[in-house]
PDB file of N, CA and C in Angstrom:
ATOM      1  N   UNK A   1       0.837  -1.183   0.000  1.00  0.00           N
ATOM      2  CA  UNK A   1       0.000   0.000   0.000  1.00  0.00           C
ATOM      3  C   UNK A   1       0.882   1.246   0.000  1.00  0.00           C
ATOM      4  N   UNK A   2       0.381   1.913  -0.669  1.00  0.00           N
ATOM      5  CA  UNK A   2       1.213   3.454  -0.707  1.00  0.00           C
ATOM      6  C   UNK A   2       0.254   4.635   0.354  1.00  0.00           C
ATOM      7  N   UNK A   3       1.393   5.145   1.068  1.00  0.00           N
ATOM      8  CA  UNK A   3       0.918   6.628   1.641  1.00  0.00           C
ATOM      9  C   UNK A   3      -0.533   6.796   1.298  1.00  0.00           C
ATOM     10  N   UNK A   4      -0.818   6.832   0.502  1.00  0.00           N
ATOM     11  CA  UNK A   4      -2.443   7.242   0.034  1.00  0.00           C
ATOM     12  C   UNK A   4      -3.506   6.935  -0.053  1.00  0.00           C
ATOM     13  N   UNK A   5      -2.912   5.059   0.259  1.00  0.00           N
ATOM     14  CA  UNK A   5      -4.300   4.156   0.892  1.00  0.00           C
ATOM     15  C   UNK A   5      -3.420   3.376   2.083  1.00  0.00           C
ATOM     16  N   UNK A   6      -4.650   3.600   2.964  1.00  0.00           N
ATOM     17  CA  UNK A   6      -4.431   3.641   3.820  1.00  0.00           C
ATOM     18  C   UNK A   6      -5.126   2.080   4.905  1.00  0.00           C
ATOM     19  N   UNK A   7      -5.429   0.969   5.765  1.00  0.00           N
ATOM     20  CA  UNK A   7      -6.090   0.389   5.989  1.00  0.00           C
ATOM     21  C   UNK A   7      -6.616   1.365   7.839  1.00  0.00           C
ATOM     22  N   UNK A   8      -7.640   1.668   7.590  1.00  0.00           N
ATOM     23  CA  UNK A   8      -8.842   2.442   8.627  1.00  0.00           C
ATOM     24  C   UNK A   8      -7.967   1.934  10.257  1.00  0.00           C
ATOM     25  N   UNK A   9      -7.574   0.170  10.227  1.00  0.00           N
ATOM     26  CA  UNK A   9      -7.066   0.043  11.016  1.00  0.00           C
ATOM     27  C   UNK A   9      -6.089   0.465  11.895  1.00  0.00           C
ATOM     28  N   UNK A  10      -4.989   0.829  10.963  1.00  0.00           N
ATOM     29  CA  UNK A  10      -3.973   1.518  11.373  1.00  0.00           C
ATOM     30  C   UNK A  10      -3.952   2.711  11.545  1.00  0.00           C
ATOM     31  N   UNK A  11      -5.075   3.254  11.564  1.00  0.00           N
ATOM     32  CA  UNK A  11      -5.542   4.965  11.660  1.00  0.00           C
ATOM     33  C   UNK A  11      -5.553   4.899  13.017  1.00  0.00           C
ATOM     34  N   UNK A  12      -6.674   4.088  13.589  1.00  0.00           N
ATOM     35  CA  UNK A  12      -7.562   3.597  15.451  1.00  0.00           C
ATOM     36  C   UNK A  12      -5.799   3.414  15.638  1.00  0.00           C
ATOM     37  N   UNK A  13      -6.125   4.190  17.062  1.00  0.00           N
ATOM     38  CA  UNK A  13      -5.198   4.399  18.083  1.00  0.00           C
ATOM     39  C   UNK A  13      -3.977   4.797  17.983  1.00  0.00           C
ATOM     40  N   UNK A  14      -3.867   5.857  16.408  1.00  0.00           N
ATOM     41  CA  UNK A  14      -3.046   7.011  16.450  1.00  0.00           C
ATOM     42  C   UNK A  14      -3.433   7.844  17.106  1.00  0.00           C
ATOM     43  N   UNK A  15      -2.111   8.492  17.816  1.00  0.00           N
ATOM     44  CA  UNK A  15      -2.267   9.614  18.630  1.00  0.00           C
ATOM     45  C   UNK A  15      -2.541  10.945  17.553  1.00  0.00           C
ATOM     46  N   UNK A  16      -3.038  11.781  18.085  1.00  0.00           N
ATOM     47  CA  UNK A  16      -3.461  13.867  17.294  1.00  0.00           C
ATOM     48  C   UNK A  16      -2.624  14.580  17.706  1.00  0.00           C
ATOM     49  N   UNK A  17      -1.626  14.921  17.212  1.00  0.00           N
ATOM     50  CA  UNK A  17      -1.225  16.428  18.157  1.00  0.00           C
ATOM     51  C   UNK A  17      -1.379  18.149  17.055  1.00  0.00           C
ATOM     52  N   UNK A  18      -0.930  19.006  17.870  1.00  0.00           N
ATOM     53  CA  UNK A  18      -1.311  19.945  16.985  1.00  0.00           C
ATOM     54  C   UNK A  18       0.237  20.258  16.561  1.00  0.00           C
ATOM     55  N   UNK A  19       0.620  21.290  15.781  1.00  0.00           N
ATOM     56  CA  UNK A  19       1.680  21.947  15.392  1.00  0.00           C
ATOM     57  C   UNK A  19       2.863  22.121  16.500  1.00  0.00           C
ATOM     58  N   UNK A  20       2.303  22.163  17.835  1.00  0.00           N
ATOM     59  CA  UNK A  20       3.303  22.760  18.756  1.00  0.00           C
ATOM     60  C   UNK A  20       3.356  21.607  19.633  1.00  0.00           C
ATOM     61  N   UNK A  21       3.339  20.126  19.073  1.00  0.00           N
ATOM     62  CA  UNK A  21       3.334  19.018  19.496  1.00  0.00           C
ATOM     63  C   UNK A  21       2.393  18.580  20.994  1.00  0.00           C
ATOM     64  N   UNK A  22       1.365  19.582  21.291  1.00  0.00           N
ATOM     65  CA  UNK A  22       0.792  19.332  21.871  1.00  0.00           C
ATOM     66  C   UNK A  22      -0.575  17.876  21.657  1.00  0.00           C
ATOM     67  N   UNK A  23      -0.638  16.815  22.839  1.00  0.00           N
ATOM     68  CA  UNK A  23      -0.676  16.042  22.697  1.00  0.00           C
ATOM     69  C   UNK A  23      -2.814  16.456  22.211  1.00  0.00           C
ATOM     70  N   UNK A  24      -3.380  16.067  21.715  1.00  0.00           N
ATOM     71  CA  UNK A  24      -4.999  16.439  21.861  1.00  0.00           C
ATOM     72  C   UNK A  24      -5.975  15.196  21.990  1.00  0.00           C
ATOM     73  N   UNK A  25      -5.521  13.850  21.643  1.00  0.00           N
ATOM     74  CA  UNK A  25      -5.998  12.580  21.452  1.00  0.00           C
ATOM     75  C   UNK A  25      -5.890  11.641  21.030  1.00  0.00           C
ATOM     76  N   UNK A  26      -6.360  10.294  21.108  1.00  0.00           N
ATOM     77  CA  UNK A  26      -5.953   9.354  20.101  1.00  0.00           C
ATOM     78  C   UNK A  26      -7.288   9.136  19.393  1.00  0.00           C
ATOM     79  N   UNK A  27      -7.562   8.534  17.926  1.00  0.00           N
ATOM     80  CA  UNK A  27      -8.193   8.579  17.055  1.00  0.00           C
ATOM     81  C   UNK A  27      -8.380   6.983  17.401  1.00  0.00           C
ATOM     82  N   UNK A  28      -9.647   7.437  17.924  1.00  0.00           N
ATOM     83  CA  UNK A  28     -10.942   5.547  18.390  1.00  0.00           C
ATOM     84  C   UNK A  28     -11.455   5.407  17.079  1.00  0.00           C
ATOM     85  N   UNK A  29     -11.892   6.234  16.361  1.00  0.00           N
ATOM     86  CA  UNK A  29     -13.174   5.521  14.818  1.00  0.00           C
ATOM     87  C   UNK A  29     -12.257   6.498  13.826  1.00  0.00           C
ATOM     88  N   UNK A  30     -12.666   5.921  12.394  1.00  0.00           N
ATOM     89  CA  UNK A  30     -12.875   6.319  11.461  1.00  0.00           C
ATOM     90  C   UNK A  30     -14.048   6.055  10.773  1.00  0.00           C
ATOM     91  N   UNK A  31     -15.134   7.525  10.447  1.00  0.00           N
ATOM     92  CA  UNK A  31     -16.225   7.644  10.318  1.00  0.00           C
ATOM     93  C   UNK A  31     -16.425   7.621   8.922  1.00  0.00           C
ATOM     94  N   UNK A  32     -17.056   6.669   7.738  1.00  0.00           N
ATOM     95  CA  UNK A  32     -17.034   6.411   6.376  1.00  0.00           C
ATOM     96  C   UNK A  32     -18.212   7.017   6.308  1.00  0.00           C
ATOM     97  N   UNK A  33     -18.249   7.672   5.211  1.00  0.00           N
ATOM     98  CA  UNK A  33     -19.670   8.378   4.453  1.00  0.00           C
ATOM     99  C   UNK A  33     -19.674   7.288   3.459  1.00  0.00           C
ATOM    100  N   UNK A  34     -20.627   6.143   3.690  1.00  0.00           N
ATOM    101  CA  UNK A  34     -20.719   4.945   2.839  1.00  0.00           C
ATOM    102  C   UNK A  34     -21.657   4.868   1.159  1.00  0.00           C
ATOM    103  N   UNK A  35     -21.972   6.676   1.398  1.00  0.00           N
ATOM    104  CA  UNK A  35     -22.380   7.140  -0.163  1.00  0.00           C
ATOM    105  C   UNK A  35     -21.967   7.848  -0.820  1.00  0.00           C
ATOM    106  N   UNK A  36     -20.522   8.269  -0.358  1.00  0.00           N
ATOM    107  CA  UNK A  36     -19.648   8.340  -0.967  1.00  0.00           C
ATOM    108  C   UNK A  36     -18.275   7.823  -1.594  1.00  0.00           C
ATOM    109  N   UNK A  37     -18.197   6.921  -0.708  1.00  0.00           N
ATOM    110  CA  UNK A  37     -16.810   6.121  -0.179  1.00  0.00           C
ATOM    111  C   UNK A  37     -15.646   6.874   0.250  1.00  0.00           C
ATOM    112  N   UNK A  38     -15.930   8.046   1.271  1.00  0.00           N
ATOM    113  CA  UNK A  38     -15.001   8.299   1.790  1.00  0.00           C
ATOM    114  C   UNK A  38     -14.544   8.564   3.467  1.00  0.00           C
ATOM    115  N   UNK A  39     -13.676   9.174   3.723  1.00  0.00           N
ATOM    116  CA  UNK A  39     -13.676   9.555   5.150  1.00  0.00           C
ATOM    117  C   UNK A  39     -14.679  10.393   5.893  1.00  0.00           C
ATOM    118  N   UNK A  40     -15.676  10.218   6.191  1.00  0.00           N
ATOM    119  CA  UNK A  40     -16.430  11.716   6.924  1.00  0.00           C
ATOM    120  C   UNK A  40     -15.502  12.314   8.253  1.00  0.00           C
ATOM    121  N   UNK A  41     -15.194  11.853   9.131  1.00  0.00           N
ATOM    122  CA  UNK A  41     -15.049  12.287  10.495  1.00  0.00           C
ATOM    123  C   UNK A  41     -13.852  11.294  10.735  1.00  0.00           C
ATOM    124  N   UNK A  42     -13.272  11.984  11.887  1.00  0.00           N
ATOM    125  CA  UNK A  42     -12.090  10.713  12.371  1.00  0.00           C
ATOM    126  C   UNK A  42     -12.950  11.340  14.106  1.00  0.00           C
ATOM    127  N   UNK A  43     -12.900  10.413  14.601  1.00  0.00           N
ATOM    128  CA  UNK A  43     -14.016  10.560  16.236  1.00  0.00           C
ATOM    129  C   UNK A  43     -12.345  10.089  17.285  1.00  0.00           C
ATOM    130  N   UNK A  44     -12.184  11.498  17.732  1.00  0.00           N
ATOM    131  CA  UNK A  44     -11.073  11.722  19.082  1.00  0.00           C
ATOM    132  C   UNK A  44     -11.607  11.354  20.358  1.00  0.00           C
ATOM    133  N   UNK A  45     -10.304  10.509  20.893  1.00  0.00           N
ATOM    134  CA  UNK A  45     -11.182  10.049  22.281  1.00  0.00           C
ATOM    135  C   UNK A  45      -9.842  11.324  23.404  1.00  0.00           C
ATOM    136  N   UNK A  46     -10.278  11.985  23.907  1.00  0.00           N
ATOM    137  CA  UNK A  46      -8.990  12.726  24.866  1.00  0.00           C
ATOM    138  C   UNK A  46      -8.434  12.283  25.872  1.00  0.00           C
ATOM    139  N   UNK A  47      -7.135  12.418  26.113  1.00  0.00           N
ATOM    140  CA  UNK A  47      -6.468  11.368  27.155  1.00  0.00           C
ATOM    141  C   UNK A  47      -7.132  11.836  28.370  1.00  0.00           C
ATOM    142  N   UNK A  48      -6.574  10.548  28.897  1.00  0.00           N
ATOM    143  CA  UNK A  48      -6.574  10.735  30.255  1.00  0.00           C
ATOM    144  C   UNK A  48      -6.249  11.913  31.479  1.00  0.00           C
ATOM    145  N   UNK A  49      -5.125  12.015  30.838  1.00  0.00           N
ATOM    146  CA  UNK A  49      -4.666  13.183  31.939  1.00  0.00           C
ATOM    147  C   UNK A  49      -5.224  14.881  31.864  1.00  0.00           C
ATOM    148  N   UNK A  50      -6.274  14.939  31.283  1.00  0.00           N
ATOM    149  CA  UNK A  50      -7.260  16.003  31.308  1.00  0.00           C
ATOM    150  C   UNK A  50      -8.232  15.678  32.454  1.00  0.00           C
ATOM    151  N   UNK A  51      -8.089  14.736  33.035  1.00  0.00           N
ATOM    152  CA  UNK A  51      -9.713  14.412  33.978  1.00  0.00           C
ATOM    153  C   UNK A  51     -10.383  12.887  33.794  1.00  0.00           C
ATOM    154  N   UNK A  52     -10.793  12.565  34.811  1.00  0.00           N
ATOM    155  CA  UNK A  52     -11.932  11.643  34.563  1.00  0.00           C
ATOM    156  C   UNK A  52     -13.247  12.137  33.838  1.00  0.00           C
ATOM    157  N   UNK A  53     -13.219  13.416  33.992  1.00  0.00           N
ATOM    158  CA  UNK A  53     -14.431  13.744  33.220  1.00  0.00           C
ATOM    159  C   UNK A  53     -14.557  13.685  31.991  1.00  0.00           C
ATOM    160  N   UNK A  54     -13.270  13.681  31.071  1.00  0.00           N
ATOM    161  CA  UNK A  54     -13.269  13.455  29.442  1.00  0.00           C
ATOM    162  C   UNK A  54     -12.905  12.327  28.786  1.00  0.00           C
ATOM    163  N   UNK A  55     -12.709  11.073  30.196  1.00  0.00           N
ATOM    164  CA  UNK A  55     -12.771  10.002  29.417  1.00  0.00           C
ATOM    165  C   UNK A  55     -13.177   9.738  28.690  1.00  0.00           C
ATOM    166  N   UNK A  56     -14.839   9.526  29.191  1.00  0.00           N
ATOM    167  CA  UNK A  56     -15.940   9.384  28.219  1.00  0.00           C
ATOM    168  C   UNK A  56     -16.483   9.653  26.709  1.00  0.00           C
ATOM    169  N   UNK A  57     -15.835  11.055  26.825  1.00  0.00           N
ATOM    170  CA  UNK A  57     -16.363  12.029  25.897  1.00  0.00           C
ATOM    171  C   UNK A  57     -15.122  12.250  24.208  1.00  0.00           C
ATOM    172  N   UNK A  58     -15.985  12.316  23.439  1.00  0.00           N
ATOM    173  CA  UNK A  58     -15.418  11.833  21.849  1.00  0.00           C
ATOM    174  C   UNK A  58     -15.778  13.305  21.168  1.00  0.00           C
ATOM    175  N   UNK A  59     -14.847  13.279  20.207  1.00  0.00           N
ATOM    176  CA  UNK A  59     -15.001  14.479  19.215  1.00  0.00           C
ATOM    177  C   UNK A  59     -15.052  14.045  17.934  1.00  0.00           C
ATOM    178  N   UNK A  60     -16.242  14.216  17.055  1.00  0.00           N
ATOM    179  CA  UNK A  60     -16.225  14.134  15.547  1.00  0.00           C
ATOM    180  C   UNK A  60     -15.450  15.456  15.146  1.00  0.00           C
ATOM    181  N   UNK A  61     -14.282  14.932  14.001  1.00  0.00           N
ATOM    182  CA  UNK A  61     -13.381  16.005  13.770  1.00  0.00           C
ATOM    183  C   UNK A  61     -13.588  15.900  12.145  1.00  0.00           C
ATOM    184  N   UNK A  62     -14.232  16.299  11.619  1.00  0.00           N
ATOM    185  CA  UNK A  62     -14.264  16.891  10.129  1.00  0.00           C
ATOM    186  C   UNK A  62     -12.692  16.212   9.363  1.00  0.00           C
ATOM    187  N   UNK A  63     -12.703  15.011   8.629  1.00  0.00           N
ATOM    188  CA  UNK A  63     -11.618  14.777   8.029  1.00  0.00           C
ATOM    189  C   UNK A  63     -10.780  16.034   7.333  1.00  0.00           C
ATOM    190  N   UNK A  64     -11.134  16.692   6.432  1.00  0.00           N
ATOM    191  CA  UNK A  64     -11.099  17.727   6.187  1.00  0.00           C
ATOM    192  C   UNK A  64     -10.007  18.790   7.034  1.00  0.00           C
ATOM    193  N   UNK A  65     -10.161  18.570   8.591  1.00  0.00           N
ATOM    194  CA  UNK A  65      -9.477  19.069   9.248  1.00  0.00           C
ATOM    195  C   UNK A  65      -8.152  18.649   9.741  1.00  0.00           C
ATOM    196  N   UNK A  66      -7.555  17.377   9.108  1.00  0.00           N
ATOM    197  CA  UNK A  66      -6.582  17.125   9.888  1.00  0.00           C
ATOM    198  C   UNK A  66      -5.454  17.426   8.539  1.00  0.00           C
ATOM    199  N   UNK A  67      -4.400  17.296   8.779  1.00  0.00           N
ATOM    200  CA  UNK A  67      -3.426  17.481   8.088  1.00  0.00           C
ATOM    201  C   UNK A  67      -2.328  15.728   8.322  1.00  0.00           C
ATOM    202  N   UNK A  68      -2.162  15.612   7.515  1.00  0.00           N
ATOM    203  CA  UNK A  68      -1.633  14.432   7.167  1.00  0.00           C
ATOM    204  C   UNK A  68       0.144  14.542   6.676  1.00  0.00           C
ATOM    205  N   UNK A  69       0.961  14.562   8.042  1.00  0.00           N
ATOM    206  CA  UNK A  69       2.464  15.090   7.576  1.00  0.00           C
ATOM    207  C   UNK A  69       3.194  13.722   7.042  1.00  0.00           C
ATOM    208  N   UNK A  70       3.547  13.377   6.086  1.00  0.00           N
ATOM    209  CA  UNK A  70       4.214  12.478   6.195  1.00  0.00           C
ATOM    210  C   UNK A  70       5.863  12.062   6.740  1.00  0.00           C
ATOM    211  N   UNK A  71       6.014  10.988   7.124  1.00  0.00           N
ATOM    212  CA  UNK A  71       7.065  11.128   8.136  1.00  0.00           C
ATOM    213  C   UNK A  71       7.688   9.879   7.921  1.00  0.00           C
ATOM    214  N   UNK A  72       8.666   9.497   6.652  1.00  0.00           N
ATOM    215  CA  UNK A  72       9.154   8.469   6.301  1.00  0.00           C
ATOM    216  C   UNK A  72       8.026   7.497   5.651  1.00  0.00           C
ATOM    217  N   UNK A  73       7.895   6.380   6.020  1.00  0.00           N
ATOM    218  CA  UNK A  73       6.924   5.480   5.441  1.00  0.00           C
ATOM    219  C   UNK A  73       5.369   5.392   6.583  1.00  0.00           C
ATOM    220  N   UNK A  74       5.458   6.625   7.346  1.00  0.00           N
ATOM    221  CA  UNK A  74       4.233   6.399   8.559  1.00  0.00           C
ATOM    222  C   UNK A  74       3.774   8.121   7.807  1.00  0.00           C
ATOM    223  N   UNK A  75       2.586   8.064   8.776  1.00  0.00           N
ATOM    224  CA  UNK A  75       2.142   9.958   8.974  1.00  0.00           C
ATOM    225  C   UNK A  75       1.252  10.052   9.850  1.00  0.00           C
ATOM    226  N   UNK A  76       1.708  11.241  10.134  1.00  0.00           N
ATOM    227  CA  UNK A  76       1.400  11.769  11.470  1.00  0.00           C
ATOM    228  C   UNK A  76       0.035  12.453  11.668  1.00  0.00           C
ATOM    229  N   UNK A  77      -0.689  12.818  12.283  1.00  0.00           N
ATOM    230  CA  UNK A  77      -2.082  13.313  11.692  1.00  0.00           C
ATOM    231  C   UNK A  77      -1.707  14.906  12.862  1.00  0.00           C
ATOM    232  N   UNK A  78      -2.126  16.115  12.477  1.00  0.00           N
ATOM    233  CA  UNK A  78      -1.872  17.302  13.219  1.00  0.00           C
ATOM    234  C   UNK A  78      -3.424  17.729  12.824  1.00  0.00           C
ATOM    235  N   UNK A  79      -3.939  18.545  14.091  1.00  0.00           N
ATOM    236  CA  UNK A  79      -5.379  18.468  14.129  1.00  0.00           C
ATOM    237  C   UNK A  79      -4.583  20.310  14.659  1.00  0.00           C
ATOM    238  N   UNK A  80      -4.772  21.020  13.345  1.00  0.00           N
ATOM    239  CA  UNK A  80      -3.524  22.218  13.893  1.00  0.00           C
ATOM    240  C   UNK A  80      -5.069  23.255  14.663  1.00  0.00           C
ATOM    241  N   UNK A  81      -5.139  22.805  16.185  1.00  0.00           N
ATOM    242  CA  UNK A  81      -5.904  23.649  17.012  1.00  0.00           C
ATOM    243  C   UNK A  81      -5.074  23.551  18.602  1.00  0.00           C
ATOM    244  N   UNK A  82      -5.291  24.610  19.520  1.00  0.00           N
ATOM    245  CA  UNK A  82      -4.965  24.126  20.873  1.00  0.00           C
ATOM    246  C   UNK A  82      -5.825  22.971  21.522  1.00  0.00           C
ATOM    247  N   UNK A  83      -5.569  22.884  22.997  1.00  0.00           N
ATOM    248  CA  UNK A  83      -6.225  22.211  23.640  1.00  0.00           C
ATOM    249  C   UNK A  83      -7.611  23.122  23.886  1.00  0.00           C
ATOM    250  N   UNK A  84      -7.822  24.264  24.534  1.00  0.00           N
ATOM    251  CA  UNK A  84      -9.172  24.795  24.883  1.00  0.00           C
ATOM    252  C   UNK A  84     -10.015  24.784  23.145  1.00  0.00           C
ATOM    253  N   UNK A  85      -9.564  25.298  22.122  1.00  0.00           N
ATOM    254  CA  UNK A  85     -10.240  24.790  21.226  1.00  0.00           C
ATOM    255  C   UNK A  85     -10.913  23.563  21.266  1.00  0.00           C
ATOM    256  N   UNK A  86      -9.907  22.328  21.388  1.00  0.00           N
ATOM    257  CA  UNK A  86     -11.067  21.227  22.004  1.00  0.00           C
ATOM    258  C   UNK A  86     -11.979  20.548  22.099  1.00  0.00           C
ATOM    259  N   UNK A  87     -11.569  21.440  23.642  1.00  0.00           N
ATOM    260  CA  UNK A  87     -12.125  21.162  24.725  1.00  0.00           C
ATOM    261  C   UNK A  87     -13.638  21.844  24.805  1.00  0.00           C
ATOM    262  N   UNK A  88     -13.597  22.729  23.922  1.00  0.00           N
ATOM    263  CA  UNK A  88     -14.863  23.695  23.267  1.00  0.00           C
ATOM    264  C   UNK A  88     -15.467  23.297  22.461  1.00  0.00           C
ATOM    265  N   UNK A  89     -14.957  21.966  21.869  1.00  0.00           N
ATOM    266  CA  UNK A  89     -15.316  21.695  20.229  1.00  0.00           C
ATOM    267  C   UNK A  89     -16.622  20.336  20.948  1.00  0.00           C
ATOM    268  N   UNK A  90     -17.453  21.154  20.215  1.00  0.00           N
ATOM    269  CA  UNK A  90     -18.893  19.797  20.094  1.00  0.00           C
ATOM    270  C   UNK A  90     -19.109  18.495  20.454  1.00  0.00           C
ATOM    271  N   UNK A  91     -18.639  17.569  21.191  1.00  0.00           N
ATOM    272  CA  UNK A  91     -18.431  16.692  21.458  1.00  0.00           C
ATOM    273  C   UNK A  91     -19.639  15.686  21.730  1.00  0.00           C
ATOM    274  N   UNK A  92     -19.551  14.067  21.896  1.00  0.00           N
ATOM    275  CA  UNK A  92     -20.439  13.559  22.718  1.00  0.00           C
ATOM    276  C   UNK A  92     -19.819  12.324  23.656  1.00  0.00           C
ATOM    277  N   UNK A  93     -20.810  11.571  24.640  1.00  0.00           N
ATOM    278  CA  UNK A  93     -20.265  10.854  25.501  1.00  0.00           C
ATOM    279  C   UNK A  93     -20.616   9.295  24.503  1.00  0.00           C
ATOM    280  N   UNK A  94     -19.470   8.521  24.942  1.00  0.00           N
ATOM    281  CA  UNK A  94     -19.253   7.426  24.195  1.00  0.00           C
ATOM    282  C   UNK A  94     -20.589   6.513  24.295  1.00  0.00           C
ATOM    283  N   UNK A  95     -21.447   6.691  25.116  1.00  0.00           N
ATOM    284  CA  UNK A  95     -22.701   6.145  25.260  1.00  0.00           C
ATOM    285  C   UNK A  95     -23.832   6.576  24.434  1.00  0.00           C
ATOM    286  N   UNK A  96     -23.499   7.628  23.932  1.00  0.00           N
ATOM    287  CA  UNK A  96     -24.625   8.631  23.155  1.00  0.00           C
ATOM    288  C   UNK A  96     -24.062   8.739  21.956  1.00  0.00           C
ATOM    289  N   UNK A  97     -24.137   8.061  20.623  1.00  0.00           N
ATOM    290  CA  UNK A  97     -23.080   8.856  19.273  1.00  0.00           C
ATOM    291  C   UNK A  97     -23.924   9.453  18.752  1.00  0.00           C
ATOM    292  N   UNK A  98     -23.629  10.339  18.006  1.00  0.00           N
ATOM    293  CA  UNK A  98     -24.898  11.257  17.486  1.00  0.00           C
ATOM    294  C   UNK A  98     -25.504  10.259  16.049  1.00  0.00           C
ATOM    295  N   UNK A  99     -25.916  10.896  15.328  1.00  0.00           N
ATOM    296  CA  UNK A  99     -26.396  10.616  13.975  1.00  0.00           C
ATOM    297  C   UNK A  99     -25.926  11.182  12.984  1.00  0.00           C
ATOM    298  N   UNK A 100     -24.316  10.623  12.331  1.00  0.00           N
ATOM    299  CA  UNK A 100     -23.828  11.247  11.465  1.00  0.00           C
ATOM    300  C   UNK A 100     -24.096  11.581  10.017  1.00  0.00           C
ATOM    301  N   UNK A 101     -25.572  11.402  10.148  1.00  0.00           N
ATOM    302  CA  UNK A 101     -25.858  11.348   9.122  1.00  0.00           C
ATOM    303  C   UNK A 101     -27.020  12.829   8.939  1.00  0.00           C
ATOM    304  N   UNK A 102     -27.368  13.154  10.241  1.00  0.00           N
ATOM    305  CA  UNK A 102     -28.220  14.250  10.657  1.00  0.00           C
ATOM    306  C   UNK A 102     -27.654  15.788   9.905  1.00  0.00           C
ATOM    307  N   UNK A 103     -27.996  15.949   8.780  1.00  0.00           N
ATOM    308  CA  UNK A 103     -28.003  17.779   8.784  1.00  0.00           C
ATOM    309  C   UNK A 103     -27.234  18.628   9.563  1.00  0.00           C
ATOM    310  N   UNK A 104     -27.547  18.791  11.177  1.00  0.00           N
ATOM    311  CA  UNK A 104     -28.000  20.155  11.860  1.00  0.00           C
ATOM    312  C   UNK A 104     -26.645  19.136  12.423  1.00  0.00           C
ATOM    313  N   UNK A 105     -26.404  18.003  12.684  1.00  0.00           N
ATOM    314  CA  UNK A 105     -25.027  17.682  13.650  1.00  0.00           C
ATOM    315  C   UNK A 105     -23.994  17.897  12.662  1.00  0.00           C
ATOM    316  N   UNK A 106     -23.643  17.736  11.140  1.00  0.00           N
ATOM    317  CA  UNK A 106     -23.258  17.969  10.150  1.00  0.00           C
ATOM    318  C   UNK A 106     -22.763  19.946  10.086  1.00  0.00           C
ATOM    319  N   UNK A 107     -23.607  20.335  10.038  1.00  0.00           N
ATOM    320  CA  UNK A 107     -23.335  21.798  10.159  1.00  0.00           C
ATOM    321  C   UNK A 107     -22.521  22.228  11.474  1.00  0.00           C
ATOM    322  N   UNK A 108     -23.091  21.991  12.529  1.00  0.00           N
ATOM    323  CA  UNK A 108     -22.433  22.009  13.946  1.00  0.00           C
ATOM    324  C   UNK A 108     -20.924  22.156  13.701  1.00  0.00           C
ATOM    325  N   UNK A 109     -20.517  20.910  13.410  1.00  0.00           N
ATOM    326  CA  UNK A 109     -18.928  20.372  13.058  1.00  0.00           C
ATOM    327  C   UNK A 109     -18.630  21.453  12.197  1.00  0.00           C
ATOM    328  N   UNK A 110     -19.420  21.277  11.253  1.00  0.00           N
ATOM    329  CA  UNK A 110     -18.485  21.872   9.825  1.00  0.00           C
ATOM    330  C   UNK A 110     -18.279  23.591  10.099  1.00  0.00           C
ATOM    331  N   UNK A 111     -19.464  24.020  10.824  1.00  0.00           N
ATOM    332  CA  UNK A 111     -19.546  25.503  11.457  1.00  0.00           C
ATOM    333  C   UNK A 111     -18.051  25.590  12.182  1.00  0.00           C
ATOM    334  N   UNK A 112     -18.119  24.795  13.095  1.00  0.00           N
ATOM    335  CA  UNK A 112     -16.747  25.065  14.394  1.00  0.00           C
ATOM    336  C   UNK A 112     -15.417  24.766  13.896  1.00  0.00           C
ATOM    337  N   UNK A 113     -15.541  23.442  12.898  1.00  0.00           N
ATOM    338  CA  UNK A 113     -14.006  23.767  12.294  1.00  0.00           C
ATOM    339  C   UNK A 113     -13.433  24.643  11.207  1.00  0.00           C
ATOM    340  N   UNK A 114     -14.602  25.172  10.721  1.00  0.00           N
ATOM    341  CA  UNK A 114     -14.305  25.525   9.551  1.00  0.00           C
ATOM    342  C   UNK A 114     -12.931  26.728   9.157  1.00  0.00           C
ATOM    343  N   UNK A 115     -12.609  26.751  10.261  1.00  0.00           N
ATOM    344  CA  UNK A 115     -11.144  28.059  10.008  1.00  0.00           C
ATOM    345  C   UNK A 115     -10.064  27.029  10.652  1.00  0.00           C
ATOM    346  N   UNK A 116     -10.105  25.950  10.406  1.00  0.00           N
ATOM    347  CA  UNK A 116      -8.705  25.267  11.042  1.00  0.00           C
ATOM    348  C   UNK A 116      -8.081  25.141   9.358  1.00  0.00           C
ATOM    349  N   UNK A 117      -6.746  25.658   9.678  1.00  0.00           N
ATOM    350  CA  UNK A 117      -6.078  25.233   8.370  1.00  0.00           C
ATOM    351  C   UNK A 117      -5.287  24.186   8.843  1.00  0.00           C
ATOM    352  N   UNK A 118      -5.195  23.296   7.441  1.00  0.00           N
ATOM    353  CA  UNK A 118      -4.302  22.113   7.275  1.00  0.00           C
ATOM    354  C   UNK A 118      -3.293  22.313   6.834  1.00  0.00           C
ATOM    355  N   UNK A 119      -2.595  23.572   6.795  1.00  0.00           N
ATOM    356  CA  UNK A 119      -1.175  24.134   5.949  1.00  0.00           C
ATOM    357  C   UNK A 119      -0.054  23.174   6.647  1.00  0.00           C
ATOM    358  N   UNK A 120       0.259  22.161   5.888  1.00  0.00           N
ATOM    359  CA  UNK A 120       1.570  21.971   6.493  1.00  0.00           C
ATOM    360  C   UNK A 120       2.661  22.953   6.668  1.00  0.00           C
ATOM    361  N   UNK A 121       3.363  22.532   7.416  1.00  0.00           N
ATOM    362  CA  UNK A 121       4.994  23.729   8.402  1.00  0.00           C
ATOM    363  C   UNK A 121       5.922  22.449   7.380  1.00  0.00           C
ATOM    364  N   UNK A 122       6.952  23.167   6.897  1.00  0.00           N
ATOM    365  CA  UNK A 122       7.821  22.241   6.665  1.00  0.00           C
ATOM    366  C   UNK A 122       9.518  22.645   7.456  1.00  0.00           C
TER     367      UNK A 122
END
C-alpha cells in the first residue's frame, strides 16, 4: 500500500497532536460516508490526563481538518488547534453517538471547524 491508501485500522489508536506538538488525542473511529466512499469524520477520544471527566467524551473532527504530515513510510495526523479549542469543540459521551448522518449535527462540526487550516509547516 502506498501513503495514500491507507487500511482504517492503522488509523484507530493514532495519537493527534497539533503543530506545537501538543498532545490532543488518540483517534478511536474512522467515520465512512458509505455514499460516498469516503472519510467523513475521524471521532477523538482525549487522554486521560485532562480528567476523569473526558474520558468518556469523543469528538467528531471533520476529516477535512486534519493534516496528514508524512514522516518516512508512517504519517502523522496534526489536528492544527490548541487544547481549549477542544475542549470547546462539540463533542459527545461514548454512550450517546450522534447521527452522522443528521443535517443540523453535520453543520455544527463543519460551522466550528471551519477556520482550522491544514497548511503543512515544513
Amino acid at each position: 500500500m502506498s501513503r495514500q491508501t491507507v487500511k482504517a485500522s492503522t488509523i484507530v489508536g493514532t495519537h493527534v497532536e497539533n503543530w506545537d506538538g501538543e498532545h490532543l488525542g488518540v483517534i478511536s473511529e474512522v467515520m465512512i460516508n458509505k455514499m460516498h466512499g469516503e472519510v467523513a469524520y475521524l471521532v477523538l477520544s482525549y487522554p486521560g490526563e485532562y480528567g476523569p471527566e473526558w474520558l468518556n467524551k469523543r469528538f467528531a473532527v471533520p476529516f477535512e481538518s486534519i493534516a496528514m504530515k508524512p514522516v518516512g513510510y508512517e504519517v502523522e495526523y496534526i489536528l492544527n488547534v490548541d487544547e481549549d479549542f477542544l475542549r470547546k469543540a462539540p463533542g459527545f459521551p461514548i454512550e450517546q453517538w450522534p447521527d452522522f448522518a443528521d443535517e443540523k449535527f453535520n453543520s455544527v462540526l463543519t460551522d466550528y471547524y471551519k477556520d482550522v487550516s491544514v497548511d503543512l509547516r515544513v
